[in-house]
N, C-alpha and C. Protein backbone atom coordinates (compact mmCIF):
# COMPACT_ATOMS: atom_id res chain seq x y z
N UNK A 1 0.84 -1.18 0.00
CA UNK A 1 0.00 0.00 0.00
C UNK A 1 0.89 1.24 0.00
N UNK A 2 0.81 2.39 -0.19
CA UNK A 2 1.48 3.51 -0.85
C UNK A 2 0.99 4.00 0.77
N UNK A 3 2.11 4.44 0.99
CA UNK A 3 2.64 5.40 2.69
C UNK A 3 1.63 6.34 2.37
N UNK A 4 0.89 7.40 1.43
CA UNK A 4 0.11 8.36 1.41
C UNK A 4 -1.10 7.65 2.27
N UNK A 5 -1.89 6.31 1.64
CA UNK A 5 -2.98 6.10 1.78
C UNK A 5 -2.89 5.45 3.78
N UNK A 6 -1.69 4.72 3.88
CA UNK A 6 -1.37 4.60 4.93
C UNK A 6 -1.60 5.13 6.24
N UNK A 7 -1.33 6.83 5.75
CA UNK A 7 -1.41 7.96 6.86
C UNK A 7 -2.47 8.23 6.79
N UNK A 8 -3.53 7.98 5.58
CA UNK A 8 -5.10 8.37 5.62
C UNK A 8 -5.70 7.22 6.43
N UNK A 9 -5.03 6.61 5.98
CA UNK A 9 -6.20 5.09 6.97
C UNK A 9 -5.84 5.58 8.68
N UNK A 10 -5.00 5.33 8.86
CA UNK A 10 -4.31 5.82 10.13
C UNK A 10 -4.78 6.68 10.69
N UNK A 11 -5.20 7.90 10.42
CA UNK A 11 -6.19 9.25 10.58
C UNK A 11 -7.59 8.84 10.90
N UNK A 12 -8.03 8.31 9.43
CA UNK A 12 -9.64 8.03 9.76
C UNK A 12 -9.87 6.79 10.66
N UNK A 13 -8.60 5.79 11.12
CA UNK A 13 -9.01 4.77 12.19
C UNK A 13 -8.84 5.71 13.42
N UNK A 14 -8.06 6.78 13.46
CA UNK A 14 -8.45 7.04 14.70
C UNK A 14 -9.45 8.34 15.24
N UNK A 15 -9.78 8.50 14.27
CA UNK A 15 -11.26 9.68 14.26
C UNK A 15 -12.23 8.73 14.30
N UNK A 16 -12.67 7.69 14.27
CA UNK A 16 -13.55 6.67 14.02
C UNK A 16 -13.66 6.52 15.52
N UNK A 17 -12.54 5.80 16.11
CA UNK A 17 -12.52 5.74 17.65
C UNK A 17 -12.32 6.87 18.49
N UNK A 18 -12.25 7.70 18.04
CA UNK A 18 -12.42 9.31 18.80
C UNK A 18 -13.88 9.62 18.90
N UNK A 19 -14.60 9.14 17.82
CA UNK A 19 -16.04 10.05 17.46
C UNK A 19 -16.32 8.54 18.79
N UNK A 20 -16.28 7.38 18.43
CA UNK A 20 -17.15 6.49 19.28
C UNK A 20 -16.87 6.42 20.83
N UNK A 21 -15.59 7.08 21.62
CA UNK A 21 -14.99 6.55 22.25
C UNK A 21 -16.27 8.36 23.28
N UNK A 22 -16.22 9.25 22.16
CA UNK A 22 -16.65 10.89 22.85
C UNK A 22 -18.74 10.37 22.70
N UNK A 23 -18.69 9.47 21.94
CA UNK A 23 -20.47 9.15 21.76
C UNK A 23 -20.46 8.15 23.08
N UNK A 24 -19.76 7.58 23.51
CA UNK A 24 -19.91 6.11 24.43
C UNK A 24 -20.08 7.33 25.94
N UNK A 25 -18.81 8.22 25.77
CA UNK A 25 -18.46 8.46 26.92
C UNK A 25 -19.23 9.81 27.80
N UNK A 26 -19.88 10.70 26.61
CA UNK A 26 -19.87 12.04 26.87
C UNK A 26 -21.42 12.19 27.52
N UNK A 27 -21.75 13.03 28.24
CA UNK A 27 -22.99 13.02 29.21
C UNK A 27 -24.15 13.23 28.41
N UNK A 28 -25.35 12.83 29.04
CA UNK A 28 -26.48 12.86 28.06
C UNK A 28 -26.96 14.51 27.53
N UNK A 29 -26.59 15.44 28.57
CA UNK A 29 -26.40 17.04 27.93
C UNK A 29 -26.03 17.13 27.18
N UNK A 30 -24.90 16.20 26.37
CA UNK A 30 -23.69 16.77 25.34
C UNK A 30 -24.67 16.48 24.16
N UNK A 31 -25.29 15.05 24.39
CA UNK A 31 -25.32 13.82 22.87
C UNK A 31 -26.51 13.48 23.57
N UNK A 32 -28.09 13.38 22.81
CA UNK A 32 -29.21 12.54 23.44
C UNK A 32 -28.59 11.05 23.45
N UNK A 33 -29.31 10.68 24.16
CA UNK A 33 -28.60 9.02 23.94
C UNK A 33 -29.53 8.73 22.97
N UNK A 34 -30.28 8.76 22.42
CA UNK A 34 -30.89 7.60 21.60
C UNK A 34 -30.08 8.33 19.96
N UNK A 35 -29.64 9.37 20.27
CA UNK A 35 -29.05 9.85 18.42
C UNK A 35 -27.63 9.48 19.06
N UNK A 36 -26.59 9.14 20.17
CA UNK A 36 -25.82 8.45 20.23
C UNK A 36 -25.42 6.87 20.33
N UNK A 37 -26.83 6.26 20.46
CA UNK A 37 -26.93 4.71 20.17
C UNK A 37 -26.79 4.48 18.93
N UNK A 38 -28.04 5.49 18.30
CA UNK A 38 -27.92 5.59 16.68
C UNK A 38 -27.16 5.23 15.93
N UNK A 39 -25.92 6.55 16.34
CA UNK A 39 -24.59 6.60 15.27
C UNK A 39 -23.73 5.52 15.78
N UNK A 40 -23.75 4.57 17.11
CA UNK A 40 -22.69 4.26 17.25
C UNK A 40 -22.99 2.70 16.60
N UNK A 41 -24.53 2.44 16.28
CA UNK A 41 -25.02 1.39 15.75
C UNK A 41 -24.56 1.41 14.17
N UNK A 42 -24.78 2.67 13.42
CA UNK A 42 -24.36 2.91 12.41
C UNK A 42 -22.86 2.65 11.87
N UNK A 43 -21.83 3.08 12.93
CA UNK A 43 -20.67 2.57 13.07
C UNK A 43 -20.45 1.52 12.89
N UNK A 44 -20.80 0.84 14.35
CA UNK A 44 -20.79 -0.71 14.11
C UNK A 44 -21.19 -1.79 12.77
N UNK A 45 -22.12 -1.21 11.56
CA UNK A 45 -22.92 -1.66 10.47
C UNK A 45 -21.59 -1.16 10.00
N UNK A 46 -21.00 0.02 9.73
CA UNK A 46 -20.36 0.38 8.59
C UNK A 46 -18.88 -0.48 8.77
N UNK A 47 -18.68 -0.91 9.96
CA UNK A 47 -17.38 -1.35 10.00
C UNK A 47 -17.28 -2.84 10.49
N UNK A 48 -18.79 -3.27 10.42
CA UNK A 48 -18.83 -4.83 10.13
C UNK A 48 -18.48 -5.08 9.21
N UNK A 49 -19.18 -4.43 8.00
CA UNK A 49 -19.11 -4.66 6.60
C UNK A 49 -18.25 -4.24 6.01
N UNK A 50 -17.04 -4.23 6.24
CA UNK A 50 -15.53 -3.92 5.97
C UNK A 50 -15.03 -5.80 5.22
N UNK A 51 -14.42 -5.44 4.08
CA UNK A 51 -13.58 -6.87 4.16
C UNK A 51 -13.10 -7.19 5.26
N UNK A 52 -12.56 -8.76 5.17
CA UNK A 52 -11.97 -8.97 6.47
C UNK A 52 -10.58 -8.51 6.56
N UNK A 53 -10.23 -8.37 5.09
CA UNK A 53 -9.01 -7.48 5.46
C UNK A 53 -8.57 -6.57 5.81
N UNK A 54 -9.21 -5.45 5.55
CA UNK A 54 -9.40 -4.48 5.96
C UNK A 54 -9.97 -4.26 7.25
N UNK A 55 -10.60 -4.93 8.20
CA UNK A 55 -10.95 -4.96 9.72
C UNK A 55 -9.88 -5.02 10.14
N UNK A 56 -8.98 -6.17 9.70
CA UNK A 56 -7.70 -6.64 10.50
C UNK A 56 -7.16 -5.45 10.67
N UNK A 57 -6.51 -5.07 9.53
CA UNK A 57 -5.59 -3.18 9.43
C UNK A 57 -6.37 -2.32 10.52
N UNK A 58 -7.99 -2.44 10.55
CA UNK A 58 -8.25 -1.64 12.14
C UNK A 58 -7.54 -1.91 13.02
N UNK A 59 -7.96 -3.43 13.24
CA UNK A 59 -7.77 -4.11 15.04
C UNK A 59 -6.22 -3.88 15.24
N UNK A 60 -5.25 -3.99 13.93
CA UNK A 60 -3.97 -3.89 14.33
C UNK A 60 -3.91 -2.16 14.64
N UNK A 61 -4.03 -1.38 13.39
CA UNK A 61 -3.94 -0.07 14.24
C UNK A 61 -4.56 0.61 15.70
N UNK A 62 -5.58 0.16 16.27
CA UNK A 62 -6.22 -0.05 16.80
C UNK A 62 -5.54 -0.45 18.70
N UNK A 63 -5.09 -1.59 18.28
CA UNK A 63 -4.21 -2.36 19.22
C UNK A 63 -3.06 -1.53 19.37
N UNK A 64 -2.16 -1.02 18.52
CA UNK A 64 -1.53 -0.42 18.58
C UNK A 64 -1.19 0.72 18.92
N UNK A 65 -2.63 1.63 19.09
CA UNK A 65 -2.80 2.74 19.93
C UNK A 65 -2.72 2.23 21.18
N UNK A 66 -3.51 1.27 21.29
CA UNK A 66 -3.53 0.86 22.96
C UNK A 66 -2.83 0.95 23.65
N UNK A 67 -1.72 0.21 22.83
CA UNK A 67 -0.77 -0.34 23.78
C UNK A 67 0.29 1.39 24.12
N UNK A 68 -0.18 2.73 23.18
CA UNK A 68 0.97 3.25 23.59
C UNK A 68 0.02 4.27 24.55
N UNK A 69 -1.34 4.09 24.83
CA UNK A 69 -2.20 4.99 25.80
C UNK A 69 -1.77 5.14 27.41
N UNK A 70 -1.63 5.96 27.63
CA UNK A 70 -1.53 6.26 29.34
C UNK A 70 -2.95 6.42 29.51
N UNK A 71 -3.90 7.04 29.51
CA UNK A 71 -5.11 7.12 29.99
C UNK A 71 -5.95 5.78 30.09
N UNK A 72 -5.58 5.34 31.27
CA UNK A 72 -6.36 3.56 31.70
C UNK A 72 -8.00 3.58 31.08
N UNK A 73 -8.20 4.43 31.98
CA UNK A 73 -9.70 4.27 30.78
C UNK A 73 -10.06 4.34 28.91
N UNK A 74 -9.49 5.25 28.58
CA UNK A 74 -9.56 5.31 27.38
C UNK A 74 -8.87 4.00 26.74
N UNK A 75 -7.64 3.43 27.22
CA UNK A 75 -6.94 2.23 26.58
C UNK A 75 -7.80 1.35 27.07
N UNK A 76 -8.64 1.17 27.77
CA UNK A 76 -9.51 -0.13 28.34
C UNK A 76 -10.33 0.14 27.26
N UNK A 77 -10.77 0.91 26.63
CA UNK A 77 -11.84 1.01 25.58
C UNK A 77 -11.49 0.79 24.35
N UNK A 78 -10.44 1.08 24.25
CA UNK A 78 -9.55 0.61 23.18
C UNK A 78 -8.71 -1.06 22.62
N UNK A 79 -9.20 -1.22 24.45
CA UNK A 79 -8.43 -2.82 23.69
C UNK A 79 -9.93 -3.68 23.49
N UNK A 80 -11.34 -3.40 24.08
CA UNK A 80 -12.44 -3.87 23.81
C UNK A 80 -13.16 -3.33 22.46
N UNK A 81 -12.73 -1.93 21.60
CA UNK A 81 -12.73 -1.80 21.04
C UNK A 81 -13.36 -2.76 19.60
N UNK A 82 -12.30 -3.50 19.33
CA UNK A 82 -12.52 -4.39 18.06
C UNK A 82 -14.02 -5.22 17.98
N UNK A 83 -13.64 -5.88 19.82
CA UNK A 83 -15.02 -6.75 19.95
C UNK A 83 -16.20 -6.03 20.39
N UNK A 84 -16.26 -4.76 20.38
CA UNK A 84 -17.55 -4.40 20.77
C UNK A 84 -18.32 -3.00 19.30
N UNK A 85 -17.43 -3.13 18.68
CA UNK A 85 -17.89 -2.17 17.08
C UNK A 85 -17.70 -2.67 15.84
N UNK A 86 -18.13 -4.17 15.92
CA UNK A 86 -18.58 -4.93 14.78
C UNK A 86 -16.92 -4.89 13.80
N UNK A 87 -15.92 -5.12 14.27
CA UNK A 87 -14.44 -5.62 13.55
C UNK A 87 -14.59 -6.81 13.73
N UNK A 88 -14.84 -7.35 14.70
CA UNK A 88 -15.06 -9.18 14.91
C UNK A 88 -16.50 -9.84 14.27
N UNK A 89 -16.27 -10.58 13.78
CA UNK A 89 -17.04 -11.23 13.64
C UNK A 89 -17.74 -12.06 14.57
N UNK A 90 -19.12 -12.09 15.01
CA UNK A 90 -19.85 -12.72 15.98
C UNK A 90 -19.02 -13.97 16.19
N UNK A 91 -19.33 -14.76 14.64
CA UNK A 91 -19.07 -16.55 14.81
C UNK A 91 -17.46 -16.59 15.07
N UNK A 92 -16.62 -15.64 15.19
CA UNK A 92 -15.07 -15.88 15.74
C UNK A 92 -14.69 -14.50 14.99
């Protein structure tokens, strides 16, 4: 893959988990919950339906934030991440 598209994937995997991580987390003043279940359901649809190759390139970038997070909470969300926004597949 060409280093340009690289740094784009890289960007939009982690605006993806920024937007879900500020919809999961942020008080019901900020975000109604039912238009933040919404989008985060929408998420989950758009990034089920990812090849499986392309999931993987999440979970690895993904993982890889984790592991360099100081903020315990935010990296706890991050390593459940994959399995809880449709990158995994139910049946394994």
């Amino acid at each position: 893959m060409r280093r340009d598209s690289d740094a784009l994937v890289r960007t939009l995997a982690e605006l993806i988990v920024d937007l879900t991580w500020f919809l999961e987390s942020c008080d019901d003043t900020v975000v109604n919950p039912d238009d933040a279940v919404k989008q985060l359901e929408w998420i989950s649809h758009k990034l089920g339906a990812l090849p499986t190759e392309d999931r993987l390139r999440l979970i690895t970038i993904i993982r890889e934030r984790a592991q360099s997070e100081t903020e315990p909470e935010f990296r706890a969300f991050l390593v459940t991440f994959a399995a809880t926004s449709g990158l995994i597949d139910e049946d394994g």
